[in-house]
N, C-alpha and C. Protein backbone atom coordinates (compact mmCIF):
# COMPACT_ATOMS: atom_id res chain seq x y z
N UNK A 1 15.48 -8.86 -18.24
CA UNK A 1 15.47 -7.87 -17.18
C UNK A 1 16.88 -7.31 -17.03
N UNK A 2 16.78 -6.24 -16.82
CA UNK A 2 18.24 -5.29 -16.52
C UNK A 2 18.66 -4.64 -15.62
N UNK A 3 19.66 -4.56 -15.05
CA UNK A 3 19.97 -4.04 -13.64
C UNK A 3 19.99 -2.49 -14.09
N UNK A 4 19.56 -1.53 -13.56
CA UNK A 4 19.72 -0.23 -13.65
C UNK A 4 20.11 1.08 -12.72
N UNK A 5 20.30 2.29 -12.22
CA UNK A 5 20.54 2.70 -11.23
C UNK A 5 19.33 3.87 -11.61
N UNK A 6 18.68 3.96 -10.94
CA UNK A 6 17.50 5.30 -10.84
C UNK A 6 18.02 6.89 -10.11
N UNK A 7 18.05 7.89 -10.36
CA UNK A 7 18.20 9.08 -9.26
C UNK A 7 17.02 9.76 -9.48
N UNK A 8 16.21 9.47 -8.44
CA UNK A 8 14.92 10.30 -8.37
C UNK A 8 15.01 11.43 -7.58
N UNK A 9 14.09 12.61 -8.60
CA UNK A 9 14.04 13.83 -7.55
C UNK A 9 12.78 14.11 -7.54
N UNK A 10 12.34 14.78 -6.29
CA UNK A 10 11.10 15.31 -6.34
C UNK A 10 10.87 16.45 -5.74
N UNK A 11 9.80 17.02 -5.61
CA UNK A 11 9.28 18.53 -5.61
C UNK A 11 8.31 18.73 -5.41
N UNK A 12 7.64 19.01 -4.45
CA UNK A 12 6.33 18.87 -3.48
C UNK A 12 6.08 20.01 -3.25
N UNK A 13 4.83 21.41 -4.20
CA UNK A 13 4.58 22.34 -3.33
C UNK A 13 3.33 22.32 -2.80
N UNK A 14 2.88 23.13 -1.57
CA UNK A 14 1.40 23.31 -1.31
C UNK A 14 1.68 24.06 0.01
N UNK A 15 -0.25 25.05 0.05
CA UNK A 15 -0.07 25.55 0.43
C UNK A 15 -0.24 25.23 2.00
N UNK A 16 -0.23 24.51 2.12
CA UNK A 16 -0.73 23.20 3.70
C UNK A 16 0.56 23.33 4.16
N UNK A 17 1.56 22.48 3.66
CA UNK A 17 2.84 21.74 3.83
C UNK A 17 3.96 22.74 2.95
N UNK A 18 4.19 23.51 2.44
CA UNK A 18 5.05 24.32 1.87
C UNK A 18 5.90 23.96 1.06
N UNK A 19 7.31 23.71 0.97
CA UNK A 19 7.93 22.94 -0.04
C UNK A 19 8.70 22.26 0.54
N UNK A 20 8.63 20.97 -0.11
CA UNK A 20 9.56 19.99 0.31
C UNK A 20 10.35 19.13 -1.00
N UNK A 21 11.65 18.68 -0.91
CA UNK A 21 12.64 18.29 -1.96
C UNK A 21 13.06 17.20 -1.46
N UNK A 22 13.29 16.18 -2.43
CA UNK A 22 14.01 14.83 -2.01
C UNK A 22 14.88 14.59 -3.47
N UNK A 23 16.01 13.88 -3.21
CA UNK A 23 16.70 13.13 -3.84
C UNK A 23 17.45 12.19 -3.68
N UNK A 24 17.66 10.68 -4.01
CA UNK A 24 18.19 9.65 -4.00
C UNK A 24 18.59 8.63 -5.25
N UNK A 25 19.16 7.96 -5.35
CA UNK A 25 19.54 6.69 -5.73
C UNK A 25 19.82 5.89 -5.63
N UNK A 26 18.71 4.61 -6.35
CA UNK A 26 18.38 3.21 -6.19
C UNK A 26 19.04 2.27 -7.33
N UNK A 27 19.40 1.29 -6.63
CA UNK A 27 18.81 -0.03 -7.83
C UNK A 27 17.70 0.24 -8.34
N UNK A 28 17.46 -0.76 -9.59
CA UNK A 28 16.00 -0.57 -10.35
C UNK A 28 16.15 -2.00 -11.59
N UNK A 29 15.20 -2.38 -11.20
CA UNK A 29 15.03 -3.33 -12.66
C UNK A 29 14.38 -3.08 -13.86
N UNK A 30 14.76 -2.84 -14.91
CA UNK A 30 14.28 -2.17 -16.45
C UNK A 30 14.10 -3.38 -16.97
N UNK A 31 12.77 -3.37 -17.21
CA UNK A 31 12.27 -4.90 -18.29
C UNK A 31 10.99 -4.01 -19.55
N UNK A 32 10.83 -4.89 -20.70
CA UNK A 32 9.87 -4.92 -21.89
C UNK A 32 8.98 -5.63 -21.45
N UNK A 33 7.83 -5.99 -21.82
CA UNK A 33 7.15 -6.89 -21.95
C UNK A 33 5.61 -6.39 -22.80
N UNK A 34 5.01 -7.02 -24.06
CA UNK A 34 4.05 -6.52 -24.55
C UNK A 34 4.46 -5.30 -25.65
N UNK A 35 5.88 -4.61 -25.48
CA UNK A 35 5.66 -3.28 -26.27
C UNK A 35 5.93 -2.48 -24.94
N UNK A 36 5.42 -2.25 -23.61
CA UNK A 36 5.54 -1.50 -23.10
C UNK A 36 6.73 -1.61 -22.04
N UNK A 37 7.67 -0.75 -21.37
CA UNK A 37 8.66 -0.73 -20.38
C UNK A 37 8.47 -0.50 -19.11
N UNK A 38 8.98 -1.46 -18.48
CA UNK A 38 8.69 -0.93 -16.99
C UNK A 38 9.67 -0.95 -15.94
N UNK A 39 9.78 -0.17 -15.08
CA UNK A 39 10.80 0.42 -14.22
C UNK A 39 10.41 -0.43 -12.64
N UNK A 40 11.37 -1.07 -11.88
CA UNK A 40 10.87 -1.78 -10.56
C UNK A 40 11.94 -1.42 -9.93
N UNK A 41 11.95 -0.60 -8.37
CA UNK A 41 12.85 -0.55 -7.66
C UNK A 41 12.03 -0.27 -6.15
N UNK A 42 12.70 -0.43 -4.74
CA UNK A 42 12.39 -0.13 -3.87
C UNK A 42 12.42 1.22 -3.36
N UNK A 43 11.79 1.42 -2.63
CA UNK A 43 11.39 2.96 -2.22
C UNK A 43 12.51 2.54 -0.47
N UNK A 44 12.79 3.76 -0.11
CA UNK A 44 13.92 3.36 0.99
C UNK A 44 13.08 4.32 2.46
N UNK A 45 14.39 3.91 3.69
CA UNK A 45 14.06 5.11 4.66
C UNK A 45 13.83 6.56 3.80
N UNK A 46 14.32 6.96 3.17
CA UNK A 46 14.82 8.42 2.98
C UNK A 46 13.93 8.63 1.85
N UNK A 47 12.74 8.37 1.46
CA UNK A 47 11.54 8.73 0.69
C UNK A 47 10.46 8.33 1.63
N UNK A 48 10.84 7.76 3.04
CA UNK A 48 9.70 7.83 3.56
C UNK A 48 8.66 6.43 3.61
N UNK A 49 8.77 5.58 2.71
CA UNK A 49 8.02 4.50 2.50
C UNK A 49 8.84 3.28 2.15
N UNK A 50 9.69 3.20 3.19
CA UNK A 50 10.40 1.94 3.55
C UNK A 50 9.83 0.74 3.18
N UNK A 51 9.92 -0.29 2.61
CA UNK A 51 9.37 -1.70 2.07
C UNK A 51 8.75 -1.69 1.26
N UNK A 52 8.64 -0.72 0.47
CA UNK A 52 7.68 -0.75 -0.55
C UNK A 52 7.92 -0.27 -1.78
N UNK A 53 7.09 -1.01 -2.50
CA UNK A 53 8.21 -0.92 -3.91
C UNK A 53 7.44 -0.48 -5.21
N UNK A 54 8.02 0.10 -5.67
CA UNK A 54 7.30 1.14 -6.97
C UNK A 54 7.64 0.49 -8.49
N UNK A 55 6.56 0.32 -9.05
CA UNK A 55 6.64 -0.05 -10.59
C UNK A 55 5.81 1.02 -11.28
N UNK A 56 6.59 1.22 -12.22
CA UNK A 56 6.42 2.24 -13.25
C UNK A 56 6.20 1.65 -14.32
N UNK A 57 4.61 1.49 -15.36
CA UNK A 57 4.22 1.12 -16.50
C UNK A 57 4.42 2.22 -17.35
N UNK A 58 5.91 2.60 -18.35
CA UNK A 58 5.68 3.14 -19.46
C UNK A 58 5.08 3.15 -20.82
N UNK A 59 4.30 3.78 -20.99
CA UNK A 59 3.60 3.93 -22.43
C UNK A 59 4.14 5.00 -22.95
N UNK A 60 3.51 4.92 -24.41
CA UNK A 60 3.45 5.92 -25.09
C UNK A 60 2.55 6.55 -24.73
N UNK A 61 2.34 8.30 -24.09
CA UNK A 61 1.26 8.96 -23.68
C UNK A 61 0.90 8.82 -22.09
N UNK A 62 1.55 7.70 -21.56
CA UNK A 62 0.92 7.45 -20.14
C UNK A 62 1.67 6.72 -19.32
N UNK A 63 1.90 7.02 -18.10
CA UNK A 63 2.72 6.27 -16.80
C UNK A 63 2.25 5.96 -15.93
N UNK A 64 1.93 4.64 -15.71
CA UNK A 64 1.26 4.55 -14.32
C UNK A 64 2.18 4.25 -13.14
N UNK A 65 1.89 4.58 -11.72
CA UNK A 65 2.80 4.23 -11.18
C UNK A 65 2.26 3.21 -9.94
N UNK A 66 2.46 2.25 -9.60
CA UNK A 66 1.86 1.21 -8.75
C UNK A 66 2.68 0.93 -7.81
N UNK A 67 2.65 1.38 -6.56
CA UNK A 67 2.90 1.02 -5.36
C UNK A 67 2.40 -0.34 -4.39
N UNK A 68 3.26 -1.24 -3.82
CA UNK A 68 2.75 -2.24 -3.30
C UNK A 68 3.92 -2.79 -2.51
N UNK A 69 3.44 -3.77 -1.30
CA UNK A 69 4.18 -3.95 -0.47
C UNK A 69 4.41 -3.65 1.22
N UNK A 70 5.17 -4.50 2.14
CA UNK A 70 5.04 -4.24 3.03
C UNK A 70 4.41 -2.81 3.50
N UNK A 71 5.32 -1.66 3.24
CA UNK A 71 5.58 -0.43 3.54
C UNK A 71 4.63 -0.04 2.84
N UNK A 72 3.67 -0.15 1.69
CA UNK A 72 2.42 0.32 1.26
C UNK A 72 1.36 0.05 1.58
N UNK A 73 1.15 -0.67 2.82
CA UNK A 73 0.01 -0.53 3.14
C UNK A 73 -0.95 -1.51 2.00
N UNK A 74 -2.06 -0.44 1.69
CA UNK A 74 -3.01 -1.46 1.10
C UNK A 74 -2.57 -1.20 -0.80
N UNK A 75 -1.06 -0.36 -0.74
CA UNK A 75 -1.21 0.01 -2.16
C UNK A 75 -1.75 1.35 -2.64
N UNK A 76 -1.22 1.64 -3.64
CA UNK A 76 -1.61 2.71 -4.44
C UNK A 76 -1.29 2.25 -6.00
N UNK A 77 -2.46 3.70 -6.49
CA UNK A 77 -1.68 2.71 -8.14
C UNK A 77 -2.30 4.38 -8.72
N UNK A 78 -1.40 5.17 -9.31
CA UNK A 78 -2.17 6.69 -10.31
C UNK A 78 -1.73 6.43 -11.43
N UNK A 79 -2.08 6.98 -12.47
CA UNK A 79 -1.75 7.33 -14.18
C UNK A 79 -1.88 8.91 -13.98
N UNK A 80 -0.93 8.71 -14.71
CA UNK A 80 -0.46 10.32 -15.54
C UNK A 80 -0.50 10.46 -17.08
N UNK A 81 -1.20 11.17 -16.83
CA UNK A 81 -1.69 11.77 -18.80
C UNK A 81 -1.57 12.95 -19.20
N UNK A 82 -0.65 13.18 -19.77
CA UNK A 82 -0.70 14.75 -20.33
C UNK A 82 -2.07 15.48 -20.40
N UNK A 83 -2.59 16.46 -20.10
CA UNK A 83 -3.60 17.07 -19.80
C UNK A 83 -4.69 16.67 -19.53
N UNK A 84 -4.96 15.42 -18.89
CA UNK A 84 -6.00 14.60 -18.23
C UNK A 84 -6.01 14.78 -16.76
N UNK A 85 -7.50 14.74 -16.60
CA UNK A 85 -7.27 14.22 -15.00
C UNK A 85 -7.58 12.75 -14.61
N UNK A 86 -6.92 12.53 -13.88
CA UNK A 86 -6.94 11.05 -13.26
C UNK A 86 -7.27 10.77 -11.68
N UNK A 87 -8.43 9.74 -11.83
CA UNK A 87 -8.33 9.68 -9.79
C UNK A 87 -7.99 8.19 -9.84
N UNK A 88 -7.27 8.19 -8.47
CA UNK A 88 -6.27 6.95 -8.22
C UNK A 88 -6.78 6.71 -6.71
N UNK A 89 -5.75 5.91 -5.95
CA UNK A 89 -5.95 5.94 -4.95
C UNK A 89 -4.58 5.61 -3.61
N UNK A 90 -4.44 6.69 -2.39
CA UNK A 90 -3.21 6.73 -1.89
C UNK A 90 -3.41 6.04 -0.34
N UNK A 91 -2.74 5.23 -0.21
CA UNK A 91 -3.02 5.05 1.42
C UNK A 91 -2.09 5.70 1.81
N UNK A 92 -2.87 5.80 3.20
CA UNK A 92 -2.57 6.75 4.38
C UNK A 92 -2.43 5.82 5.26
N UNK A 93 -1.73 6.26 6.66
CA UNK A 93 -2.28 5.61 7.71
C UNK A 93 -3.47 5.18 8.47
N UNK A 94 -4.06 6.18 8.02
CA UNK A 94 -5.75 5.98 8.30
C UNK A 94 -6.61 5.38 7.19
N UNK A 95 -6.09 5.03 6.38
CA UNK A 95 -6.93 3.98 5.06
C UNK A 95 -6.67 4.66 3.76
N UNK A 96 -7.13 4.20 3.00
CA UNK A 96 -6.51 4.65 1.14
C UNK A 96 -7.84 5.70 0.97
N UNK A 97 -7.14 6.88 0.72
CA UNK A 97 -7.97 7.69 0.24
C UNK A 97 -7.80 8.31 -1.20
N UNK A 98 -9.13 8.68 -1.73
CA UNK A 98 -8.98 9.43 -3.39
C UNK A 98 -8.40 10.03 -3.98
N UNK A 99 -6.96 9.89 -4.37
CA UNK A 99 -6.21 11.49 -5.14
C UNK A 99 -6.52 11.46 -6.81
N UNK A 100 -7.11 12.90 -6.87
CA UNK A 100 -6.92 13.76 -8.38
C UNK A 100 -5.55 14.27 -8.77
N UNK A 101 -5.22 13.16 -9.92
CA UNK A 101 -4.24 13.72 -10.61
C UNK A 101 -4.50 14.65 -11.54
N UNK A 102 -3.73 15.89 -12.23
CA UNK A 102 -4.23 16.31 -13.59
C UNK A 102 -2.70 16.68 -14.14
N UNK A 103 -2.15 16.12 -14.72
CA UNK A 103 -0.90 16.06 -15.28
C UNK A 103 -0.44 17.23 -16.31
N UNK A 104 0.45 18.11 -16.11
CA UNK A 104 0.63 19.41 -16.83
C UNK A 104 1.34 18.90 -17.81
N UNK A 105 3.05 18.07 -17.80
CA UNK A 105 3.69 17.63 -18.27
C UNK A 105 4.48 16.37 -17.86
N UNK A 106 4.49 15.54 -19.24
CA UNK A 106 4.81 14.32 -19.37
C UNK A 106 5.75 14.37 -20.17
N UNK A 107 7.01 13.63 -19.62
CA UNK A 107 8.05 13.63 -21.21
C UNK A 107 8.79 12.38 -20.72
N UNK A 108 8.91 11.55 -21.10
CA UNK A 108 9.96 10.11 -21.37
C UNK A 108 10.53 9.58 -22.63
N UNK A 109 11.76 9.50 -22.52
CA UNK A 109 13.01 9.27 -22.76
C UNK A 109 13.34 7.90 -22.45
N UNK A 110 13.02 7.04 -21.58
CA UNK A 110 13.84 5.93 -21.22
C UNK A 110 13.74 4.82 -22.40
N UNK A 111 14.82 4.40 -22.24
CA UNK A 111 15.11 3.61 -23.13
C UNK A 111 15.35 2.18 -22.46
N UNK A 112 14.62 1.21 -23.47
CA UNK A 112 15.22 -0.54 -22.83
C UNK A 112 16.40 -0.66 -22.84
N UNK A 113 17.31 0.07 -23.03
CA UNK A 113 18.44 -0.21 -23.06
C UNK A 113 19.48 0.15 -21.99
N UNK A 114 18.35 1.34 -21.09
CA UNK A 114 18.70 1.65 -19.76
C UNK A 114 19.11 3.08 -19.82
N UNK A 115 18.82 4.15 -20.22
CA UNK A 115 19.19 4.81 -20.35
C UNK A 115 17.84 6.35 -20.55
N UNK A 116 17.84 7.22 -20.36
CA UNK A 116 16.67 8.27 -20.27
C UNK A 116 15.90 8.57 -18.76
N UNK A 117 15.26 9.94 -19.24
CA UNK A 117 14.83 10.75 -18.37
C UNK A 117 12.84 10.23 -18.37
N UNK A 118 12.47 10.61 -17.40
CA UNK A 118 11.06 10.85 -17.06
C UNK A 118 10.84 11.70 -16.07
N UNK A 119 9.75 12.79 -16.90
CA UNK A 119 9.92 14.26 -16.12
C UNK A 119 8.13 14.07 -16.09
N UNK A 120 7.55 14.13 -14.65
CA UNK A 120 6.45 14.78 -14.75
C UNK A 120 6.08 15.58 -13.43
N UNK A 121 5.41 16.83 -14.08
CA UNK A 121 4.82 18.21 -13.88
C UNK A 121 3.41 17.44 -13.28
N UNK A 122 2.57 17.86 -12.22
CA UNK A 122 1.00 17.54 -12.09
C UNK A 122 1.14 17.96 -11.01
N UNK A 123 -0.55 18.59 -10.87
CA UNK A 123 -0.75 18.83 -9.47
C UNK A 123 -2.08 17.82 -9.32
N UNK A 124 -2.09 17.86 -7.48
CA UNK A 124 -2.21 16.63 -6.79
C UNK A 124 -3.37 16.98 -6.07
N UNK A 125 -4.76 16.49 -5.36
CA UNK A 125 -5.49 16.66 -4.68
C UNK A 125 -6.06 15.61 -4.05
N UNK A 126 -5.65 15.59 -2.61
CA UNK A 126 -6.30 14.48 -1.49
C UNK A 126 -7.37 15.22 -1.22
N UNK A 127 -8.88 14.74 -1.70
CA UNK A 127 -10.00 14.44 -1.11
C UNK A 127 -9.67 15.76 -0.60
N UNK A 128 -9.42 16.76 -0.78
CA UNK A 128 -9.49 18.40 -0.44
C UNK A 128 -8.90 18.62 0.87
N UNK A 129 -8.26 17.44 1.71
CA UNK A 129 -6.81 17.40 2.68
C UNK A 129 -5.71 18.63 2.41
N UNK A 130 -5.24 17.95 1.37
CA UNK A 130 -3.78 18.53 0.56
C UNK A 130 -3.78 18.75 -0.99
N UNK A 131 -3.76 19.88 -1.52
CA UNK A 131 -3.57 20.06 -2.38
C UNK A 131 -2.11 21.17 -3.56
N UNK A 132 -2.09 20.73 -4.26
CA UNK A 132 -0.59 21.16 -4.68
C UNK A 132 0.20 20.66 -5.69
N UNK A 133 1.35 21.06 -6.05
CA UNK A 133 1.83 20.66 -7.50
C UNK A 133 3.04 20.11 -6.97
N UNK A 134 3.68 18.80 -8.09
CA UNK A 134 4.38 18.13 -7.30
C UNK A 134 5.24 17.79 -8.85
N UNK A 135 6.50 17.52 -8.63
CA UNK A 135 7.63 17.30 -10.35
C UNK A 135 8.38 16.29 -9.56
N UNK A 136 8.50 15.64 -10.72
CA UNK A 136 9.18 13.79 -10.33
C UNK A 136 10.23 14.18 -11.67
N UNK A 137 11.78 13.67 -11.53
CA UNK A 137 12.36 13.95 -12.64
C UNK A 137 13.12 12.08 -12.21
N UNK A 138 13.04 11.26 -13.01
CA UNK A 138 13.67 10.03 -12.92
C UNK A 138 14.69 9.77 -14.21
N UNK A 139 15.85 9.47 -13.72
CA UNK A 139 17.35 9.80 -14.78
C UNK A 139 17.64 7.92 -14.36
N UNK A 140 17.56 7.19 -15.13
CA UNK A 140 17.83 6.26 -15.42
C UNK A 140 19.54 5.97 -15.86
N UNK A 141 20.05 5.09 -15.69
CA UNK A 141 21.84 4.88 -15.49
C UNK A 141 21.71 4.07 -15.57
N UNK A 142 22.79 3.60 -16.77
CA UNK A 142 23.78 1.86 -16.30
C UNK A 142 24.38 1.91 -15.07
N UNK A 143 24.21 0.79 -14.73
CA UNK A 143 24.80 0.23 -13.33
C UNK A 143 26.74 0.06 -13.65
């Protein structure tokens, strides 16, 4: 396991909620296991989901991202697939409801060695709540 520094950005449009931007940087733990890489760091005040902590399963072709923990509630867990759609599931305060992923673009770079980008493009649909396109760009750093 490897100590790493994450700077996540994100990019939230729709036509509900309009646009919204975040950026920060975390600790993160970068580990192998099986062939595949995975990314573990906490989510903070300033993304909103305080205690709860995000793991990222890299593949070749596919990222899942699994949320769990105090601050998550009952959990979430989506995959992203280059031109697939995917349904997952997001809690809310009012209970975990259905989101449709359909992923425009996928590109990763990261390396076990700590180092690379993960860029994904997808738009997003809560159960016909909120709908909208949303870009995650994650830049991975030695500590």
């Amino acid at each position: 396991m490897k100590d790493v520094l994450v700077k996540i950005k994100s990019r939230q449009v729709s036509r509900e909620a309009g646009e919204d931007e975040m950026e920060f940087i975390t600790e993160a733990k970068l580990y192998r296991r099986n062939n595949t890489t995975y990314l573990l760091y906490e989510e903070s005040e300033f993304s909103g989901i305080p205690g709860c902590k995000t793991r990222l399963r890299l593949r070749e072709g596919d990222v899942q991202m699994k949320r769990f923990g105090d601050g998550a509630g009952a959990g979430s867990e989506i995959v992203f697939e280059k031109g697939k759609r995917n349904v997952g599931f997001y809690d809310t305060p009012f209970g975990p409801i259905e989101i449709e992923i359909l992923t425009n673009e996928l590109n990763n770079t990261v390396s076990e060695e700590g180092s690379g980008e993960l860029n994904i493009d997808y738009e997003v649909s809560l159960k016909g709540l909120l709908e909208g396109r949303n870009h995650i760009n994650i830049t991975v750093m030695q500590q």
